[in-house]
Protein backbone atom coordinates (compact mmCIF):
# COMPACT_ATOMS: atom_id res chain seq x y z
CA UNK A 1 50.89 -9.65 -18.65
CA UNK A 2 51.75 -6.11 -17.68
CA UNK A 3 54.44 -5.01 -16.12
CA UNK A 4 53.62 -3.38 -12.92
CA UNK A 5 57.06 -1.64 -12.43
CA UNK A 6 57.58 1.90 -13.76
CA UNK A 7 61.31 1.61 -14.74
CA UNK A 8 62.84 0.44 -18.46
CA UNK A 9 61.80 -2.66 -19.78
CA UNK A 10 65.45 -2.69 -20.84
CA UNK A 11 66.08 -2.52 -17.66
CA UNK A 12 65.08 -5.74 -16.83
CA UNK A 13 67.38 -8.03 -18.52
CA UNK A 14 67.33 -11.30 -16.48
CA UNK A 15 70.11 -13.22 -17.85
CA UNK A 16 72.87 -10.34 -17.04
CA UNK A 17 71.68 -9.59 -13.76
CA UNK A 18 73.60 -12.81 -12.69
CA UNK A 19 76.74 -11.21 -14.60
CA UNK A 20 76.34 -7.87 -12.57
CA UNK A 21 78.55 -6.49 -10.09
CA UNK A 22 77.36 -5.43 -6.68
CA UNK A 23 77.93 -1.55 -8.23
CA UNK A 24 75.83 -2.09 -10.62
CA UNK A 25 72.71 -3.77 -8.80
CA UNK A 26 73.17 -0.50 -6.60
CA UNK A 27 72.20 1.72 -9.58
CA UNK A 28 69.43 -0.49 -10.54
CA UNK A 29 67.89 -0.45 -7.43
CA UNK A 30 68.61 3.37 -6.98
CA UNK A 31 67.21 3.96 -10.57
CA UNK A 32 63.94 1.89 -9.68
CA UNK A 33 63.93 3.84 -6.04
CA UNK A 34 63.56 6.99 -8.19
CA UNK A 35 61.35 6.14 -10.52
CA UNK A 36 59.07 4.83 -7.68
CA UNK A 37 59.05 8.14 -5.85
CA UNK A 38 58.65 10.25 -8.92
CA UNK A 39 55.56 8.05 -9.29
CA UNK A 40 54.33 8.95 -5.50
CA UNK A 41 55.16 12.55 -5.87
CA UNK A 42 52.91 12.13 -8.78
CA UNK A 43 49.79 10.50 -7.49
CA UNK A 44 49.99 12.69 -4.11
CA UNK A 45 49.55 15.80 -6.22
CA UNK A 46 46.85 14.20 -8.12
CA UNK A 47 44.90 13.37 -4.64
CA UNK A 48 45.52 16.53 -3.03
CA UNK A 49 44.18 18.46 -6.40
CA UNK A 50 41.09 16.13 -6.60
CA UNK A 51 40.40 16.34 -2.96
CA UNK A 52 40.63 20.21 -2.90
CA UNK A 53 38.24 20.52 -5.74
CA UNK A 54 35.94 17.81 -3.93
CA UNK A 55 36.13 20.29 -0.74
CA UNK A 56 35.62 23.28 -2.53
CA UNK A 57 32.13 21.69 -4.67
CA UNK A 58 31.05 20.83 -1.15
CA UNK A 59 31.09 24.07 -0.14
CA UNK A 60 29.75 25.85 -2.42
CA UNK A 61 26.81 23.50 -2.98
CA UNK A 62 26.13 24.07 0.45
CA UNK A 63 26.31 28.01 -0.02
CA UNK A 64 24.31 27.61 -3.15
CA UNK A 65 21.63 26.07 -0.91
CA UNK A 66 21.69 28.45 1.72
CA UNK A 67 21.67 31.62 -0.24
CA UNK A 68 25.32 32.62 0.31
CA UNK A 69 27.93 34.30 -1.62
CA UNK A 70 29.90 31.47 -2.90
CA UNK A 71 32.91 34.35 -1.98
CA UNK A 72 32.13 33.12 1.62
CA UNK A 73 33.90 29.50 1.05
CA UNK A 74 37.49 31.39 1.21
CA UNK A 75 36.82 31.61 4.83
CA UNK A 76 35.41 28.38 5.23
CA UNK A 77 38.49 26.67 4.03
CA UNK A 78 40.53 29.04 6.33
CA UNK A 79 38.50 27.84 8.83
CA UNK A 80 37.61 24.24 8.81
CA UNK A 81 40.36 21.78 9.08
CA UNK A 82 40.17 18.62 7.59
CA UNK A 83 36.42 18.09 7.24
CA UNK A 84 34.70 19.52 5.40
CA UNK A 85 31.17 17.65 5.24
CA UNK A 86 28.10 18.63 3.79
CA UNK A 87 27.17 18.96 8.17
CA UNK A 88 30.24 20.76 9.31
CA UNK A 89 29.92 23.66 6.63
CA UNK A 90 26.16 23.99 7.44
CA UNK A 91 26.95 24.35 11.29
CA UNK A 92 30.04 26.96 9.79
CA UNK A 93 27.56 28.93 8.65
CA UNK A 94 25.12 29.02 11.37
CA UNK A 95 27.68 29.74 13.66
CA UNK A 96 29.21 32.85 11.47
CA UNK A 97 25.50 33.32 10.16
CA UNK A 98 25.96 37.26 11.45
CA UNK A 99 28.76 38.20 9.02
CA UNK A 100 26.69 36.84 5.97
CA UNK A 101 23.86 38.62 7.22
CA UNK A 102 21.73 35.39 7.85
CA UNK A 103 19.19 34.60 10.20
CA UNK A 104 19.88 31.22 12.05
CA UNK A 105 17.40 28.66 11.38
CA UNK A 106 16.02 26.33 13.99
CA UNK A 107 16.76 22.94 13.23
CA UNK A 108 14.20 20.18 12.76
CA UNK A 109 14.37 18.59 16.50
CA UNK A 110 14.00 22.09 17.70
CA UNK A 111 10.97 22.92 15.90
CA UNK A 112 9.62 19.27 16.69
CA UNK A 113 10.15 20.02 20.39
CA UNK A 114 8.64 23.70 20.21
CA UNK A 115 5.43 22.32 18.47
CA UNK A 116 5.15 19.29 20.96
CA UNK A 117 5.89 21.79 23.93
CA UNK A 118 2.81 23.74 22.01
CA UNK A 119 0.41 20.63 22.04
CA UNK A 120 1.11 20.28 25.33
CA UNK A 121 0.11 23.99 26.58
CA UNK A 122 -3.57 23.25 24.95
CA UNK A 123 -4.00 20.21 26.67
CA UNK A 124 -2.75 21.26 30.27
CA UNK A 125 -4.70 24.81 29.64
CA UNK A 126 -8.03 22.63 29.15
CA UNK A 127 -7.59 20.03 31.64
CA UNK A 128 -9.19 19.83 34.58
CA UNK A 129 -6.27 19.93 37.38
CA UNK A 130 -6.49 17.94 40.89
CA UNK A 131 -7.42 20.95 42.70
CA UNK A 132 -10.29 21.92 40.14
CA UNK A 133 -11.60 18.66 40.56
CA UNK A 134 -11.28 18.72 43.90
CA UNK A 135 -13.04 22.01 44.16
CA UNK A 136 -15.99 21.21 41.56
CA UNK A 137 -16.82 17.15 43.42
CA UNK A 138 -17.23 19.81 46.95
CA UNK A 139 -19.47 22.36 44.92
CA UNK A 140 -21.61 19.44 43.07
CA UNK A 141 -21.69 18.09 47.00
CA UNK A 142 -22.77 21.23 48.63
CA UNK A 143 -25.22 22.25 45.72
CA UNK A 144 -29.03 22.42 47.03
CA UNK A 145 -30.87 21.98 43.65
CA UNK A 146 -30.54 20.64 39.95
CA UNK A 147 -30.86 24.30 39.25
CA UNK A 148 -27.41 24.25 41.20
CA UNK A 149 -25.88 21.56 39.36
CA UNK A 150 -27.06 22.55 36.00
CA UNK A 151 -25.41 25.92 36.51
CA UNK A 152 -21.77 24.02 37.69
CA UNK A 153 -22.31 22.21 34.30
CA UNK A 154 -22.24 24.35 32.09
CA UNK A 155 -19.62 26.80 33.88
CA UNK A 156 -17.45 23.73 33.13
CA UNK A 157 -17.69 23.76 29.27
């Protein structure tokens, strides 16, 4: 079985600890104290170097993919705080897309809605509207020969 504590196995002599004064349980405890924040100091510099090289391969993936200078992800770590997703660097970028010379690119739901709004002007400019129905049923009702009618027909097409 391992032992899980990070102080001197010599440390942990069982049978004297009942022998011990109350001075010398106090530098046990102080000794283990240490030990145990050496070991946090430790593993919090370990995190905050793996998560700062996480942050910066986000961001320059993302630069990589939108044709920038990966010199540009300096100021996006200026400027970001805290996250620093795949989405918030993108919408960085579009933001600052002037300084990095960039054109802003429409995102998909825009582009969906211009090509719907698109559809939608070829069927309203070819529909027949209520008052050009209107008008054609009082032209069709007024017309004095299939000459007449033939004529309204084909005006229609």
């Amino acid at each position: 079985m391992s032992n899980n504590n990070y102080w001197d196995d010599e440390d942990d002599d069982f049978e004297s600890e009942t022998s011990l004064s109350d001075n010398d349980l106090l530098k046990k405890l102080r000794k283990a104290k240490r030990s145990d924040e050496k070991r946090i100091k430790e593993l919090t510099e370990q995190l905050e170097s793996l998560t700062k090289v996480q942050r910066e391969k986000t961001i320059t993936e993302v630069l990589e993919k939108k044709g920038v200078s990966p010199k540009a992800a300096r100021l996006i770590l200026k400027d970001l705080d805290g996250d620093f997703s795949e989405e918030s660097v993108t919408n960085w970028l579009e933001d600052n897309a002037e300084l990095f010379g960039l054109k802003a690119e429409a995102s998909q739901s825009d582009k969906n809605n211009l090509a719907a709004l698109r559809q939608q002007d070829v069927v309203s400019q070819s529909a027949i509207t209520p008052d050009r129905a209107e008008d054609f049923e009082l032209r069709m009702n007024n017309a004095s020969s299939a000459d007449e009618l033939i004529s309204m027909l084909r005006s229609q097409q």
